[in-house]
C-alpha atoms as a PDB file:
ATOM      1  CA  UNK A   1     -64.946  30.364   1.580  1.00  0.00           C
ATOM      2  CA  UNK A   2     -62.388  29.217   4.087  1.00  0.00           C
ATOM      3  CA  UNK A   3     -59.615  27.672   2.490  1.00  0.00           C
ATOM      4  CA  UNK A   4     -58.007  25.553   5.218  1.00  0.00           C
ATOM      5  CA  UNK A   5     -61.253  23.717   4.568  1.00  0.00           C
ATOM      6  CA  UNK A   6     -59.376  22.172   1.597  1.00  0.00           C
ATOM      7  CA  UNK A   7     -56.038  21.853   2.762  1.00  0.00           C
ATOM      8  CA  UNK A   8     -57.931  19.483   5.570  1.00  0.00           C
ATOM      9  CA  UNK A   9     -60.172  17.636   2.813  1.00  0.00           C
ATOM     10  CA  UNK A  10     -56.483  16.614   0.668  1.00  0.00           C
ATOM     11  CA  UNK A  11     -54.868  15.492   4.312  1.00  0.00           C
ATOM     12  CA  UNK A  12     -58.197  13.498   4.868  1.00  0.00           C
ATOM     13  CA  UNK A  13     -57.502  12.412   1.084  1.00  0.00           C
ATOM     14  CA  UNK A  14     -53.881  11.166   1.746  1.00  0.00           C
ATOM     15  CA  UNK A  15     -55.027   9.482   5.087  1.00  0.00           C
ATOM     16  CA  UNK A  16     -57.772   7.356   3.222  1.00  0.00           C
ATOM     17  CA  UNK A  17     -55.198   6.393   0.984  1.00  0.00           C
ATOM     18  CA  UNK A  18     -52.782   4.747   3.430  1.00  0.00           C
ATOM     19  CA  UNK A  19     -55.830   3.092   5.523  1.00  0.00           C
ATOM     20  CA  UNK A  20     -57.352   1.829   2.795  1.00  0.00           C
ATOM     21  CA  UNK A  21     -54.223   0.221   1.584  1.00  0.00           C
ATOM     22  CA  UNK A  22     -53.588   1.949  -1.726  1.00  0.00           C
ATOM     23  CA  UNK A  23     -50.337   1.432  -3.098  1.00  0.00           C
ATOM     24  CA  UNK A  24     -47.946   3.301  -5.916  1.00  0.00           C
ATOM     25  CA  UNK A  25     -48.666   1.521  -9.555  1.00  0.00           C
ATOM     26  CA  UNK A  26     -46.016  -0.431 -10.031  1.00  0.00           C
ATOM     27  CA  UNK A  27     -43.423  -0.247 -12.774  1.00  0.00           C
ATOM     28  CA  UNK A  28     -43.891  -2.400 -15.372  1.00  0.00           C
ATOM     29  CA  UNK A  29     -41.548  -3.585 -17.898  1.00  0.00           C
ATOM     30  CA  UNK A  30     -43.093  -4.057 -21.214  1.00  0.00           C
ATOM     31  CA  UNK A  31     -46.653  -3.560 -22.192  1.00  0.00           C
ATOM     32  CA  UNK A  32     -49.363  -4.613 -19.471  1.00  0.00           C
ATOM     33  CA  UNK A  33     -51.177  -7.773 -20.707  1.00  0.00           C
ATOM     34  CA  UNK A  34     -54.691  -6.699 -20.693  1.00  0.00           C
ATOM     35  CA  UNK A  35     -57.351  -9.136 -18.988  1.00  0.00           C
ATOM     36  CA  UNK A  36     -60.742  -8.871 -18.732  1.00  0.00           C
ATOM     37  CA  UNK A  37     -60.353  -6.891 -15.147  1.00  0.00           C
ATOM     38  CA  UNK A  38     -57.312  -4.779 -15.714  1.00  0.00           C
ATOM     39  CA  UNK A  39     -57.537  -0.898 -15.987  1.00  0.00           C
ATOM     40  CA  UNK A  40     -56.347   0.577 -19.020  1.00  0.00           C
ATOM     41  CA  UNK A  41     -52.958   0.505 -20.238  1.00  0.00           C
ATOM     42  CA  UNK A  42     -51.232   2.995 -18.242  1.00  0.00           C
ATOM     43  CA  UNK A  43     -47.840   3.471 -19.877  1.00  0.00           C
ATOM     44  CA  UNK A  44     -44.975   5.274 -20.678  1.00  0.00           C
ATOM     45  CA  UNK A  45     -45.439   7.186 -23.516  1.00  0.00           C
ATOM     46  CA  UNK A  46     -49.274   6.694 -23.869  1.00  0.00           C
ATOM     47  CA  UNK A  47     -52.164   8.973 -24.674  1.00  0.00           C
ATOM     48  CA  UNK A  48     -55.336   9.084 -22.838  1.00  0.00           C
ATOM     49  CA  UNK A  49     -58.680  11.444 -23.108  1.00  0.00           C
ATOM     50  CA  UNK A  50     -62.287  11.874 -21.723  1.00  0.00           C
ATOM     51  CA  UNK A  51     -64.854  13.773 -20.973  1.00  0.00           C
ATOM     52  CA  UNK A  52     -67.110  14.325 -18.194  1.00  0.00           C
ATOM     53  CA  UNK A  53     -70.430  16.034 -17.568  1.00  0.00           C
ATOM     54  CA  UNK A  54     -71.632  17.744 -13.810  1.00  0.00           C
ATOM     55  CA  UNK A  55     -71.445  20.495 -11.503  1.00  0.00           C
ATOM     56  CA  UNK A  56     -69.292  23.691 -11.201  1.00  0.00           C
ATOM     57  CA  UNK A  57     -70.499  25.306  -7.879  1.00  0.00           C
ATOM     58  CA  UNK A  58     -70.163  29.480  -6.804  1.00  0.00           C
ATOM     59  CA  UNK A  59     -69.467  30.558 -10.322  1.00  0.00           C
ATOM     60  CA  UNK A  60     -70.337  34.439 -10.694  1.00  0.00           C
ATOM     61  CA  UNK A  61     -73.784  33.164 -11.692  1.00  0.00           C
ATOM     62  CA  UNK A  62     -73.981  30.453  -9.300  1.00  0.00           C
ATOM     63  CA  UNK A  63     -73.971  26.839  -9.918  1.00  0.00           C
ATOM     64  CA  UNK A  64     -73.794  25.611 -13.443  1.00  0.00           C
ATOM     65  CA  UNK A  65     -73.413  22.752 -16.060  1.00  0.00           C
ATOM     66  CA  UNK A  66     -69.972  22.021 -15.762  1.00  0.00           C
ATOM     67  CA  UNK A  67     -68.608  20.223 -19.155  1.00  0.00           C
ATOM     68  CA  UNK A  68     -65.062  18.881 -18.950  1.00  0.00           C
ATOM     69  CA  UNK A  69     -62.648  17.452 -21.459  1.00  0.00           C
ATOM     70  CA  UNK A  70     -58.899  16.181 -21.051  1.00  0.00           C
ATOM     71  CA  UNK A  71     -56.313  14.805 -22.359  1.00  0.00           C
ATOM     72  CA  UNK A  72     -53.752  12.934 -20.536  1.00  0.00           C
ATOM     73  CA  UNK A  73     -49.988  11.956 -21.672  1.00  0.00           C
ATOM     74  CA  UNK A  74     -48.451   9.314 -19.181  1.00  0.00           C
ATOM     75  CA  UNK A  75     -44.695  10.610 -18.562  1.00  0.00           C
ATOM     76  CA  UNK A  76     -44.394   7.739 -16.060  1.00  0.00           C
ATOM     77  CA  UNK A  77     -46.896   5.035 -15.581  1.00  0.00           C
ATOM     78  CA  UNK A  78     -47.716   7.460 -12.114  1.00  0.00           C
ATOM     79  CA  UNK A  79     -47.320  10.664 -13.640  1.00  0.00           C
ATOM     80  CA  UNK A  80     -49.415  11.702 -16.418  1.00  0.00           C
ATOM     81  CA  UNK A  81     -49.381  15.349 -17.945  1.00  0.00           C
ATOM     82  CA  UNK A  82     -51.985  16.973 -20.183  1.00  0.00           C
ATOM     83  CA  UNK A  83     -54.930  19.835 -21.036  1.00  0.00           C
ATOM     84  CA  UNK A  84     -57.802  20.275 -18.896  1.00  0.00           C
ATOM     85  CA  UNK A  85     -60.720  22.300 -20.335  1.00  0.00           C
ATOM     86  CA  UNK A  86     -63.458  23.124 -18.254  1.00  0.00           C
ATOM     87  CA  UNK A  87     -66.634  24.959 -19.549  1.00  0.00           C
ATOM     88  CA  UNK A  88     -69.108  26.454 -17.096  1.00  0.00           C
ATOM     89  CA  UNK A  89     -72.977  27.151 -18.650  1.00  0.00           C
ATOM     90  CA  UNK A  90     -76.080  28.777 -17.387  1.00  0.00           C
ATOM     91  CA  UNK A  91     -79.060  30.421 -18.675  1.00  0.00           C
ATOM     92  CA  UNK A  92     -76.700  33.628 -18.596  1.00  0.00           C
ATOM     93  CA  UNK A  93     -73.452  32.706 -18.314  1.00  0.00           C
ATOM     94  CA  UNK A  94     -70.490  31.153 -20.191  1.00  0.00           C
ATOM     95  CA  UNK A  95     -67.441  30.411 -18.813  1.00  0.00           C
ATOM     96  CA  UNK A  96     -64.336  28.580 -19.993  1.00  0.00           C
ATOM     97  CA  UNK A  97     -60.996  27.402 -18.062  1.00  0.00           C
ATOM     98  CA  UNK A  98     -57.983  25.994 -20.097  1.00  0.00           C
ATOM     99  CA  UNK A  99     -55.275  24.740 -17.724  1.00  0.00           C
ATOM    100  CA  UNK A 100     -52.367  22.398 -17.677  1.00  0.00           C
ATOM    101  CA  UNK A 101     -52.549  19.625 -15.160  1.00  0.00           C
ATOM    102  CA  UNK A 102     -50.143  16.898 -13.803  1.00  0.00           C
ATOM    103  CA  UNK A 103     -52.035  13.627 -11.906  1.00  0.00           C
ATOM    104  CA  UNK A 104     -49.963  11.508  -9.771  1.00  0.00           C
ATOM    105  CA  UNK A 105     -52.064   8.114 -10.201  1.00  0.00           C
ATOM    106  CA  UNK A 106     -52.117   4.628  -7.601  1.00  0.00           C
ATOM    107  CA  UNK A 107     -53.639   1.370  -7.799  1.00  0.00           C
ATOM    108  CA  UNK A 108     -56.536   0.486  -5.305  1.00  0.00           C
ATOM    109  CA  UNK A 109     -56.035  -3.071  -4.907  1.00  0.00           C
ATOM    110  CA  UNK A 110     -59.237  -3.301  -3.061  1.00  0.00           C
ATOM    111  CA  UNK A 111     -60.994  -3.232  -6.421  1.00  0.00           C
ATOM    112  CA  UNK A 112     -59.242  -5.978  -7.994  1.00  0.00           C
ATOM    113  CA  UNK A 113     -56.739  -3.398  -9.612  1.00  0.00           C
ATOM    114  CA  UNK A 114     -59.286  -2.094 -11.881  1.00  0.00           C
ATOM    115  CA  UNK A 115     -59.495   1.090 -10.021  1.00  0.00           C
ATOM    116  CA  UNK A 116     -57.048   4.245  -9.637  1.00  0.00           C
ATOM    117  CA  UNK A 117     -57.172   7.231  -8.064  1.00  0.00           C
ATOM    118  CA  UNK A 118     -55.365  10.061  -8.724  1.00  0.00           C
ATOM    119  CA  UNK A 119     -54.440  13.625  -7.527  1.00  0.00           C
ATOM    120  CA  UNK A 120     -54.552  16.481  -9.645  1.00  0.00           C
ATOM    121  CA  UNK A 121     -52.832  20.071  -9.973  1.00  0.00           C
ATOM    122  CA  UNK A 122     -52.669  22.816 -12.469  1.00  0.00           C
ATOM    123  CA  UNK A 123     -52.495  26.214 -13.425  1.00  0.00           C
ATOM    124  CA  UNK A 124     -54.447  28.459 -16.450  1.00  0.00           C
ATOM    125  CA  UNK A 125     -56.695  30.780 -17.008  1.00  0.00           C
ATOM    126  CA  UNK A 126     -60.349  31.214 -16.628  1.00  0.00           C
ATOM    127  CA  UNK A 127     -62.935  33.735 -18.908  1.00  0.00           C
ATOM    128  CA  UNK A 128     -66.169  34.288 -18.503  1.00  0.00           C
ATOM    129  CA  UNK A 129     -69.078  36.513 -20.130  1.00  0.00           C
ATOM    130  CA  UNK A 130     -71.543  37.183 -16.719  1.00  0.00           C
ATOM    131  CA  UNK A 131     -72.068  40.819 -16.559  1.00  0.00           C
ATOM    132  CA  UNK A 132     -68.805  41.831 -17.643  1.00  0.00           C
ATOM    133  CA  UNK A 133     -66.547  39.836 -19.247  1.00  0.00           C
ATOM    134  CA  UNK A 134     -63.417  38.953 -17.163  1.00  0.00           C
ATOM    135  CA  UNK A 135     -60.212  36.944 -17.658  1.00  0.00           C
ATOM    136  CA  UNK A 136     -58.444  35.590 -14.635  1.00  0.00           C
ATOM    137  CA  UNK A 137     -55.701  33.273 -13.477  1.00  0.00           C
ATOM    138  CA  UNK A 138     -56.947  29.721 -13.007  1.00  0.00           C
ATOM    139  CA  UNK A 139     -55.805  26.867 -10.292  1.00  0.00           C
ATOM    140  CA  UNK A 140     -57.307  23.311  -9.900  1.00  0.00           C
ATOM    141  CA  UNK A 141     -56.895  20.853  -7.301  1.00  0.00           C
ATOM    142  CA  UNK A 142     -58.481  17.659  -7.012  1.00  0.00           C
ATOM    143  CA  UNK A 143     -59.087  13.801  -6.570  1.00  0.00           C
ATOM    144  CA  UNK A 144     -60.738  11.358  -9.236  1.00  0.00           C
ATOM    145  CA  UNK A 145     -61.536   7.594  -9.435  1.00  0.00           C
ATOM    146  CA  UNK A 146     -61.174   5.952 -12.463  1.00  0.00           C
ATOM    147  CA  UNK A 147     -62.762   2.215 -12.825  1.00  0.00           C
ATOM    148  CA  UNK A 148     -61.889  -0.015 -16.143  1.00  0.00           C
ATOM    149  CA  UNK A 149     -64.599  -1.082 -17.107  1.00  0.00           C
ATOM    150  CA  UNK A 150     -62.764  -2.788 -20.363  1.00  0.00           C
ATOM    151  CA  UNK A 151     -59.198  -2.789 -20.521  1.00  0.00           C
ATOM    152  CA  UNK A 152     -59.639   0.401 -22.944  1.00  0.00           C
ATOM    153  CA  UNK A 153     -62.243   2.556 -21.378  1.00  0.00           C
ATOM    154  CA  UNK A 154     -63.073   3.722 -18.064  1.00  0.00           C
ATOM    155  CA  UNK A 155     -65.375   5.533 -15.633  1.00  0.00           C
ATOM    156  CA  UNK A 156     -64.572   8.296 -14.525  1.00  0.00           C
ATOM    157  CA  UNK A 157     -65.754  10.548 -11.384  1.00  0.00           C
ATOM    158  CA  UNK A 158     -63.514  14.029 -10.724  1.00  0.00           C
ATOM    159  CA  UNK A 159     -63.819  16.578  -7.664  1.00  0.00           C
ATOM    160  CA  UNK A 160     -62.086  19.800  -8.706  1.00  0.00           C
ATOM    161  CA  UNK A 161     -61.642  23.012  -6.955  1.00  0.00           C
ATOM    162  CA  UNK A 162     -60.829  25.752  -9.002  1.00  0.00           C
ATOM    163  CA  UNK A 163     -59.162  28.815  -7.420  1.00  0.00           C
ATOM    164  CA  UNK A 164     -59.554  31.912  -9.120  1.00  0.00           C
ATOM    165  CA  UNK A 165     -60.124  35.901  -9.546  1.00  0.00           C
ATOM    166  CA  UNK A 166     -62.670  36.930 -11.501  1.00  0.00           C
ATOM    167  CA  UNK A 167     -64.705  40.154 -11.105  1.00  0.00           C
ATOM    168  CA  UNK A 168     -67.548  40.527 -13.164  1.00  0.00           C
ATOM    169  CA  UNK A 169     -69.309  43.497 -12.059  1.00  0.00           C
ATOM    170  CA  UNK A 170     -71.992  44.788  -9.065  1.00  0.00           C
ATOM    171  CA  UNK A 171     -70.454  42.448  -6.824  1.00  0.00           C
ATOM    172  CA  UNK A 172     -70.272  38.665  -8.684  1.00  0.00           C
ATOM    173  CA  UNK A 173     -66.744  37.166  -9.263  1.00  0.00           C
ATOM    174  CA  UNK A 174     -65.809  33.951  -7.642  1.00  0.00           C
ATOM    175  CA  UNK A 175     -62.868  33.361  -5.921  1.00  0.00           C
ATOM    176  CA  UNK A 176     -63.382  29.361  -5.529  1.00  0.00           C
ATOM    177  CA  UNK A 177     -65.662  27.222  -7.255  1.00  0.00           C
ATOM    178  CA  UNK A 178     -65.932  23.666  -6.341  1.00  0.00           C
ATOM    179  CA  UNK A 179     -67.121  20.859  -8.934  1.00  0.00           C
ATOM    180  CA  UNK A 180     -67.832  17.603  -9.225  1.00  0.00           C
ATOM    181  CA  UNK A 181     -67.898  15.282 -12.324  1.00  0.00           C
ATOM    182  CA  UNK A 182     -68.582  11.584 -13.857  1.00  0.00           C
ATOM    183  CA  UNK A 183     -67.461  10.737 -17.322  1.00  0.00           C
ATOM    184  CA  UNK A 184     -65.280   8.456 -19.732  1.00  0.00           C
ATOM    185  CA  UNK A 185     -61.927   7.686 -20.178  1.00  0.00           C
ATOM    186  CA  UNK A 186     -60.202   6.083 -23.662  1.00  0.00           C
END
């Protein structure tokens, strides 16, 4: 898989962002008041988590039920750090990724502010059971929406590419393996 691919689809990412108008969350002092249209508290200090259900692409068994849960600690109401665990199933395979990610979150004002994106980065590892068992390093990138659907819960929708090695005998492994997800967020 070509990998400049990606480095154009996060440019084309960033450019949507500034045409469309998206802007930085901005500070806040104090709690945000919730209304009936705001997106969840996004504070200082704060603990979020959800899980999401989809696809995980080019595995070493091909494309599988991709499972996803996360948890995410807001260091700044932009920044928020956290677990990522990603589990990968098919009728012969089971894989799991646990990785540490940081999102950088904005507002979409376009939506009334009840939207955010976010970009997301990590590093972990990966294991998985196809063939031969193998254990490798583990790298996601991506780009979610989130939509508040109540100030304490959210939809969710997550594209994740995971960069990897894994070799898992007579010529499966996967290298990258693209995903997409919808879920919750509490």
């Amino acid at each position: 898989m070509n990998h400049t691919r990606y480095g154009y689809l996060v440019g084309a990412v960033w450019v949507s962002l500034i045409v469309t108008g998206v802007t930085p969350v901005q500070a806040q002092e104090g709690p945000i008041a919730p209304s009936e249209h705001s997106t969840p508290e996004l504070l200082t200090g704060k603990w979020t988590g959800g899980g999401s259900v989809g696809l995980l692409g080019s595995t070493p068994d091909g494309t599988a039920l991709g499972l996803n849960g996360n948890a995410d600690y807001f260091v700044t109401e932009r920044v928020s750090v956290g677990p990522l665990i990603q589990l990968g199933l098919t009728d012969d395979m089971t894989q799991m990724g646990l990785s540490g990610q940081m999102k950088y979150w904005v507002t979409s004002p376009a939506s009334g502010d009840r939207g955010q994106l976010y970009l997301q980065g990590g590093v972990g590892a990966v294991h998985t059971d196809f063939l031969r068992d193998d254990t490798s390093w583990l790298v996601p990138l991506g780009v979610g929406y989130d939509y508040a659907i109540t100030p304490t819960v959210s939809l969710t929708s997550a594209f994740l590419v995971n960069f990897t090695d894994l070799h898992t005998g007579f010529g499966t492994g996967a290298d990258v393996m693209p995903g997409f997800a919808f879920g919750v967020r509490f």
